[in-house]
C-alpha atoms as a PDB file:
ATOM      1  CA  UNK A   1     145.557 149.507  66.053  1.00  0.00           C
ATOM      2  CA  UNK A   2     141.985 148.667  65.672  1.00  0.00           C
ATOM      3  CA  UNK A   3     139.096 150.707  64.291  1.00  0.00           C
ATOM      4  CA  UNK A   4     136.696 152.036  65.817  1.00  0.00           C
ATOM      5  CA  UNK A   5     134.013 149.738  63.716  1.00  0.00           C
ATOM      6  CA  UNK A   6     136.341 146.658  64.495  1.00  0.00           C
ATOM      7  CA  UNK A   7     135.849 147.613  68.110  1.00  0.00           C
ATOM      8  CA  UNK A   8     131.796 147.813  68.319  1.00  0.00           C
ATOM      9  CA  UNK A   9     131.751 144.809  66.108  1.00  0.00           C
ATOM     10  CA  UNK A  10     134.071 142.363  68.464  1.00  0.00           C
ATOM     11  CA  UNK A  11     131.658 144.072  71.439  1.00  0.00           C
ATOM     12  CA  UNK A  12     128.238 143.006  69.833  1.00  0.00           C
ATOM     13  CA  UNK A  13     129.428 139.920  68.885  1.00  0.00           C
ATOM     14  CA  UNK A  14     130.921 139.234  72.664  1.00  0.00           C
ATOM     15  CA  UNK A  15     127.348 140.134  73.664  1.00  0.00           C
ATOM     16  CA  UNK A  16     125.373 137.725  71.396  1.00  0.00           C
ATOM     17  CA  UNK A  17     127.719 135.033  72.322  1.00  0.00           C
ATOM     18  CA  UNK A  18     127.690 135.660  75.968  1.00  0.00           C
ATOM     19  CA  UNK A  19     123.880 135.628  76.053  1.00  0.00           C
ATOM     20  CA  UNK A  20     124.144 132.615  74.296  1.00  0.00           C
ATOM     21  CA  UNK A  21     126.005 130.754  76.859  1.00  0.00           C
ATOM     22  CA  UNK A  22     122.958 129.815  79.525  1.00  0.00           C
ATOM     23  CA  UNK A  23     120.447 129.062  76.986  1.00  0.00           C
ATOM     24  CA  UNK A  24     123.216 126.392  75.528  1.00  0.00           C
ATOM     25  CA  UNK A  25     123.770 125.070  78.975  1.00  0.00           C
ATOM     26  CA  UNK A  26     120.350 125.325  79.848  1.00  0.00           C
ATOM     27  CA  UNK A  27     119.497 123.071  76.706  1.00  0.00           C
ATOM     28  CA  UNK A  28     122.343 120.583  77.515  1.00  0.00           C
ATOM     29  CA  UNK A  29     120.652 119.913  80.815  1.00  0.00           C
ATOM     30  CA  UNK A  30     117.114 119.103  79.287  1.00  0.00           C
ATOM     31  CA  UNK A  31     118.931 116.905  76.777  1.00  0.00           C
ATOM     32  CA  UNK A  32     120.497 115.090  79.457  1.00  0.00           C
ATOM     33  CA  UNK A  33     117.209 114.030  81.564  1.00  0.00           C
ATOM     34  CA  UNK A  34     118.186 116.172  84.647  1.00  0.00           C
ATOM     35  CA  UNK A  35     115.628 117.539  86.431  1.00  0.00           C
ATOM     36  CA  UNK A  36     114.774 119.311  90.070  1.00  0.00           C
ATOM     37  CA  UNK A  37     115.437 117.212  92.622  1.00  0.00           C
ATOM     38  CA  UNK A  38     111.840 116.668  94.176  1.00  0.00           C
ATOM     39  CA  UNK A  39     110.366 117.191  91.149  1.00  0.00           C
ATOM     40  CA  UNK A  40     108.376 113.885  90.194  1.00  0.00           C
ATOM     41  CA  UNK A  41     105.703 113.223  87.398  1.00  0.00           C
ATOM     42  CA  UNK A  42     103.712 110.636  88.536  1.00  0.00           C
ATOM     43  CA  UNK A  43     102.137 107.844  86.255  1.00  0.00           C
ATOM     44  CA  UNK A  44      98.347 108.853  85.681  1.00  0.00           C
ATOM     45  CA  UNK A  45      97.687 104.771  85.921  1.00  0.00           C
ATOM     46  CA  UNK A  46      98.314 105.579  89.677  1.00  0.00           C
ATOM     47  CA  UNK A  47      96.174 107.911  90.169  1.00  0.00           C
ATOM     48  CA  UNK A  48      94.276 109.273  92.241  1.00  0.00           C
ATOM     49  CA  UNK A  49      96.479 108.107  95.412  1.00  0.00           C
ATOM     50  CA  UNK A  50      94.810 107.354  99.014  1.00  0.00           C
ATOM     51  CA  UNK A  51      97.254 107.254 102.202  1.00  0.00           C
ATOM     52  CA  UNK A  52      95.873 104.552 104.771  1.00  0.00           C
ATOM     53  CA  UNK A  53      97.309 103.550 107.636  1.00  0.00           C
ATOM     54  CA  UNK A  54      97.161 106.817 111.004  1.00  0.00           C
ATOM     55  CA  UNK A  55      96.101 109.939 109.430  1.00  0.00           C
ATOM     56  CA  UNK A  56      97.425 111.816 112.360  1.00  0.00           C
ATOM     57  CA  UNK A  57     100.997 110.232 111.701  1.00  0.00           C
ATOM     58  CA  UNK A  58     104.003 112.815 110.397  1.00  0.00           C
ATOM     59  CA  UNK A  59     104.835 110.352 107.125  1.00  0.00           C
ATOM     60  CA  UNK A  60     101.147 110.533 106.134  1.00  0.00           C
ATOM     61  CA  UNK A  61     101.285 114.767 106.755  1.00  0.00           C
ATOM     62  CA  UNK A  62     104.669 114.410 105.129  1.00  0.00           C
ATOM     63  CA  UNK A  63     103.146 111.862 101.856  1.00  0.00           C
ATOM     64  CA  UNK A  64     100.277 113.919 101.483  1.00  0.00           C
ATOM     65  CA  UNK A  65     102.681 118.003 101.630  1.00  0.00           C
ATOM     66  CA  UNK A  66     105.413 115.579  99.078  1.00  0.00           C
ATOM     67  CA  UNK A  67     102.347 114.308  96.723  1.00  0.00           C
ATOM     68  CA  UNK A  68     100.492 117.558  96.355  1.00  0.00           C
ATOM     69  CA  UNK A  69     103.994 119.144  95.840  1.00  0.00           C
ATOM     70  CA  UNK A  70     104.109 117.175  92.631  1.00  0.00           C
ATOM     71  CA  UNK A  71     100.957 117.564  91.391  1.00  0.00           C
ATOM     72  CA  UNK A  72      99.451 114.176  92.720  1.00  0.00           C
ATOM     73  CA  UNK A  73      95.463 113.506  92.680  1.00  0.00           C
ATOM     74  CA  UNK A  74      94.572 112.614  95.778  1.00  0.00           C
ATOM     75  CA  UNK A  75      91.194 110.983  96.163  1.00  0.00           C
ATOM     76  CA  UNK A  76      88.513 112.332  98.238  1.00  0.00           C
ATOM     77  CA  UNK A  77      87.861 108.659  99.686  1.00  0.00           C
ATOM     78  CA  UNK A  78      89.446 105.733 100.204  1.00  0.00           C
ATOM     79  CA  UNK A  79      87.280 104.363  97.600  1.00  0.00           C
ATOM     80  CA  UNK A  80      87.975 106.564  94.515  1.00  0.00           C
ATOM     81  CA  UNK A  81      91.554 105.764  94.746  1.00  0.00           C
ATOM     82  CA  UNK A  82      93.118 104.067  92.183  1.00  0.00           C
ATOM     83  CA  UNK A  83      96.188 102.986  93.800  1.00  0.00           C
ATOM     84  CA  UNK A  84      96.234 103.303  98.167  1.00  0.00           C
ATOM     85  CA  UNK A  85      99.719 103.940 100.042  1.00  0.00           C
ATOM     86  CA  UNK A  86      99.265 101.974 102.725  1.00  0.00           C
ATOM     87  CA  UNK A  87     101.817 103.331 105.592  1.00  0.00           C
ATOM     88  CA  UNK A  88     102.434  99.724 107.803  1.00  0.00           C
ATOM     89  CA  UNK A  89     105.240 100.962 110.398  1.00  0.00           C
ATOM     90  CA  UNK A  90     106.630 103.958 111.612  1.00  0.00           C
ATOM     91  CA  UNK A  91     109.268 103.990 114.401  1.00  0.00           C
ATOM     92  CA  UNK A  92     110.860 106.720 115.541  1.00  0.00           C
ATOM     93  CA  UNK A  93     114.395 105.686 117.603  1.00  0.00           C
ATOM     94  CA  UNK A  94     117.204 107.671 119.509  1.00  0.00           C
ATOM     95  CA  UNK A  95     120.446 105.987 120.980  1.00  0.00           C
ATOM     96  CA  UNK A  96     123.649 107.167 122.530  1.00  0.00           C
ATOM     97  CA  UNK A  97     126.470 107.330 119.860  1.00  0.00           C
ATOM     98  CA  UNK A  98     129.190 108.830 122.870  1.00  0.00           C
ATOM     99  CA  UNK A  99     129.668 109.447 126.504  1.00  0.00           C
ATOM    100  CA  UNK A 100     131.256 112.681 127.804  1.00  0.00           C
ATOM    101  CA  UNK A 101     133.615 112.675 131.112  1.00  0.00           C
ATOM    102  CA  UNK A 102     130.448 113.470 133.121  1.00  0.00           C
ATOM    103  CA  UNK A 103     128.972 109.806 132.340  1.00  0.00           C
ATOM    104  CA  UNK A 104     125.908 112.021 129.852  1.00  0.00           C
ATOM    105  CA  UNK A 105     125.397 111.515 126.484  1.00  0.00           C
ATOM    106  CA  UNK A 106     127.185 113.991 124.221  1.00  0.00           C
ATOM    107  CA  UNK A 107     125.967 112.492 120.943  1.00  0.00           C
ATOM    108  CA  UNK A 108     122.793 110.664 119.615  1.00  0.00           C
ATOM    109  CA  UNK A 109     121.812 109.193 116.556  1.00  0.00           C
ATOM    110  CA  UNK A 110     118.246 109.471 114.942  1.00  0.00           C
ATOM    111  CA  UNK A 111     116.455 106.610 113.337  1.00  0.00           C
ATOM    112  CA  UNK A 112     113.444 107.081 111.750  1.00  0.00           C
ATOM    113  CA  UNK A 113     111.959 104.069 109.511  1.00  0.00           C
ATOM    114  CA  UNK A 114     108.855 103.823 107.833  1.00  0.00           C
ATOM    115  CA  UNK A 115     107.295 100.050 106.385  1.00  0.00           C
ATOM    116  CA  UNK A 116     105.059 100.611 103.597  1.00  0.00           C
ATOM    117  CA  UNK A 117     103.528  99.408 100.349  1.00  0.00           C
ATOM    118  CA  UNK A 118     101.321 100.324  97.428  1.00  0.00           C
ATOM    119  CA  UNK A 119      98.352  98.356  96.248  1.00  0.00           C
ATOM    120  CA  UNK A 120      95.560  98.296  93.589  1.00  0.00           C
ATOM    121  CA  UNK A 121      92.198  97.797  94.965  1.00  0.00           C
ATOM    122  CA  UNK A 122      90.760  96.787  98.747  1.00  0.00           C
ATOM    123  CA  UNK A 123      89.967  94.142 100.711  1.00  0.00           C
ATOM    124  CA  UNK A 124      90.637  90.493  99.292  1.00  0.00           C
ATOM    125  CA  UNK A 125      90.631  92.227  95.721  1.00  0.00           C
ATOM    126  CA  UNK A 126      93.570  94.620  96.254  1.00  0.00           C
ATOM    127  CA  UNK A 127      97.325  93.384  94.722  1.00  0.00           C
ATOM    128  CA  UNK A 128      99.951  94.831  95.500  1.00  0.00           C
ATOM    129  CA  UNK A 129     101.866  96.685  92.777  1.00  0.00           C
ATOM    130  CA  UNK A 130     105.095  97.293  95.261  1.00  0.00           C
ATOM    131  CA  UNK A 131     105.424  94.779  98.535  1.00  0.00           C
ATOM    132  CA  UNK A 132     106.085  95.668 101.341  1.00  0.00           C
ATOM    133  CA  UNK A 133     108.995  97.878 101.509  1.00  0.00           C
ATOM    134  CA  UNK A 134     111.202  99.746 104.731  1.00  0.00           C
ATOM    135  CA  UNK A 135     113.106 102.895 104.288  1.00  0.00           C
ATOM    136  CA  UNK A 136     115.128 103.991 106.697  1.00  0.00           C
ATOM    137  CA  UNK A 137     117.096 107.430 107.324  1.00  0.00           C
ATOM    138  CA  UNK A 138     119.682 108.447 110.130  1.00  0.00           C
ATOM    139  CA  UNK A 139     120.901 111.593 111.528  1.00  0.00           C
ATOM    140  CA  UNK A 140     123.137 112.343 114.493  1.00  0.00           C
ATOM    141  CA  UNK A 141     123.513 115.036 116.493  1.00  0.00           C
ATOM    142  CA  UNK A 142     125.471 116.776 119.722  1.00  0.00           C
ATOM    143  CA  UNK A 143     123.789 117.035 122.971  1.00  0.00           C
ATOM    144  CA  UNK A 144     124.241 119.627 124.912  1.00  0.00           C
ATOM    145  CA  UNK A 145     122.498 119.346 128.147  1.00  0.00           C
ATOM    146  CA  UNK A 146     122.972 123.385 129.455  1.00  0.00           C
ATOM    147  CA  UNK A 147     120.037 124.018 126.586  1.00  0.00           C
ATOM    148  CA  UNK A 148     117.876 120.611 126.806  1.00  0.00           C
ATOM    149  CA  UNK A 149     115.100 122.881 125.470  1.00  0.00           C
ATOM    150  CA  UNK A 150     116.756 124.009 122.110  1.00  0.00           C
ATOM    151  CA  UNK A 151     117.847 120.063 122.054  1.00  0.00           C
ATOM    152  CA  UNK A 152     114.542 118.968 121.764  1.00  0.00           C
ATOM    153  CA  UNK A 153     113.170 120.848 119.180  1.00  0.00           C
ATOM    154  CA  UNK A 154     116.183 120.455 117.251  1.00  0.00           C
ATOM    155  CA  UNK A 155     115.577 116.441 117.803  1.00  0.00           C
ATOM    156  CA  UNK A 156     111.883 117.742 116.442  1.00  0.00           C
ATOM    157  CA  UNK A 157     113.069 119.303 113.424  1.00  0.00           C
ATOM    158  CA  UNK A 158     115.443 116.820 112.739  1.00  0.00           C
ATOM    159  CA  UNK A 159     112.789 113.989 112.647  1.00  0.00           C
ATOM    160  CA  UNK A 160     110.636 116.658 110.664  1.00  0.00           C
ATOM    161  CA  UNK A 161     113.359 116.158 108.174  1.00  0.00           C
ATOM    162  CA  UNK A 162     113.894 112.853 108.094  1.00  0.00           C
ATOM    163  CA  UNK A 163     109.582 112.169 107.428  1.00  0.00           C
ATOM    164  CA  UNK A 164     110.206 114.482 104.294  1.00  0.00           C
ATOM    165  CA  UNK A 165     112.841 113.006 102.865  1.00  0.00           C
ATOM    166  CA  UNK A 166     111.387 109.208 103.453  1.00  0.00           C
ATOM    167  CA  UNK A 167     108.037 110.611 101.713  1.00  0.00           C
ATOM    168  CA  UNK A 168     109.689 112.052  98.570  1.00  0.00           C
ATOM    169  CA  UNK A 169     111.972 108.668  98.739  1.00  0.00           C
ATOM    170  CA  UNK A 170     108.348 107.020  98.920  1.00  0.00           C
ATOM    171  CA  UNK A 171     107.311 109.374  95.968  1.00  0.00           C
ATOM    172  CA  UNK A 172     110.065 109.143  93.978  1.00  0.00           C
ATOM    173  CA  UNK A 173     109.284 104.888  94.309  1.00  0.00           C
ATOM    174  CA  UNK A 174     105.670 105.719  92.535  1.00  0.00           C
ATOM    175  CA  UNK A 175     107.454 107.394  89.533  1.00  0.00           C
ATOM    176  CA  UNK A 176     108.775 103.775  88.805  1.00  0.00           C
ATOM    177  CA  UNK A 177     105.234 102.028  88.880  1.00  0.00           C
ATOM    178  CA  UNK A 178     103.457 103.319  85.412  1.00  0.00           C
ATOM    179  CA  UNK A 179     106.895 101.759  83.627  1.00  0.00           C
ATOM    180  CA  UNK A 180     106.548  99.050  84.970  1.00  0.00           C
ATOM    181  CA  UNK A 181     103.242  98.001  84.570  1.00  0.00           C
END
């Protein structure tokens, strides 16, 4: 049998350990490089950032929410930017994936693509520090055509999600620049 010292002590000592355990696997992942997905440092060389292209569009909404997310400077004006994303393309695109029995579609994919690039400067002065570039995503989803309504603004919020995922894609691009330069 054990004492009743032998007993406390093998208790306070599970505790200490057990406390232990996160801040050990907590340092592990720091030593490792893993961080938040989403989470982005961006070079300073880059900024402050300026979107061109339709301000109205959902990438530039969705560039702008994914930048300020991540602490990005955005300039005030197009000319107090250091570095301009210039958005080139965006195309939106549904197609049938399958036919029911009824000769309707019971399935559709999603495309959404976006053509972009990043650039130093304006006019006949600005270089481009990454070309031209196209990301695409896809989704697909059921139809149902007895609630068309609840269809389409899934559809929305689909494409919703596809614009933020292309724009931290897009961000997650500009964390690459400042090494490379």
């Amino acid at each position: 049998m054990s004492s009743p010292k032998h007993s406390v002590w093998m208790a306070v000592t599970i505790r200490r350990v057990s406390s232990l355990i996160p801040i050990v696997a907590l340092s592990l992942l720091a030593a490792c490089g893993f961080h938040l997905r989403g989470a982005y440092t961006l070079p300073e060389s880059i900024q402050p950032i300026a979107i061109e292209g339709d301000a109205a569009s959902g990438i530039a909404r969705a560039l702008r929410d994914s930048l300020e997310r991540n602490g990005a400077a955005l300039a005030s004006a197009p000319e107090a930017a250091a570095t301009h994303i210039v958005v080139l393309d965006e195309n939106r695109q549904r197609r049938v994936l399958s036919v029911g029995a009824s000769a309707k579609a019971d399935e559709y994919e999603l495309r959404y693509t976006v053509r972009w690039k990043l650039s130093r400067g304006t006019g006949s002065e600005a270089s481009d520090l990454i070309p031209a570039s196209t990301m695409e995503t896809r989704r697909d989803y059921v139809f149902d055509s007895t609630g068309v309504l609840a269809k389409q603004n899934e559809e929305e919020t689909l494409y919703d999600d596809m614009r933020k995922e292309l724009a931290g894609r897009i961000v997650s691009r500009l964390q690459a620049v400042g090494s490379g330069e």
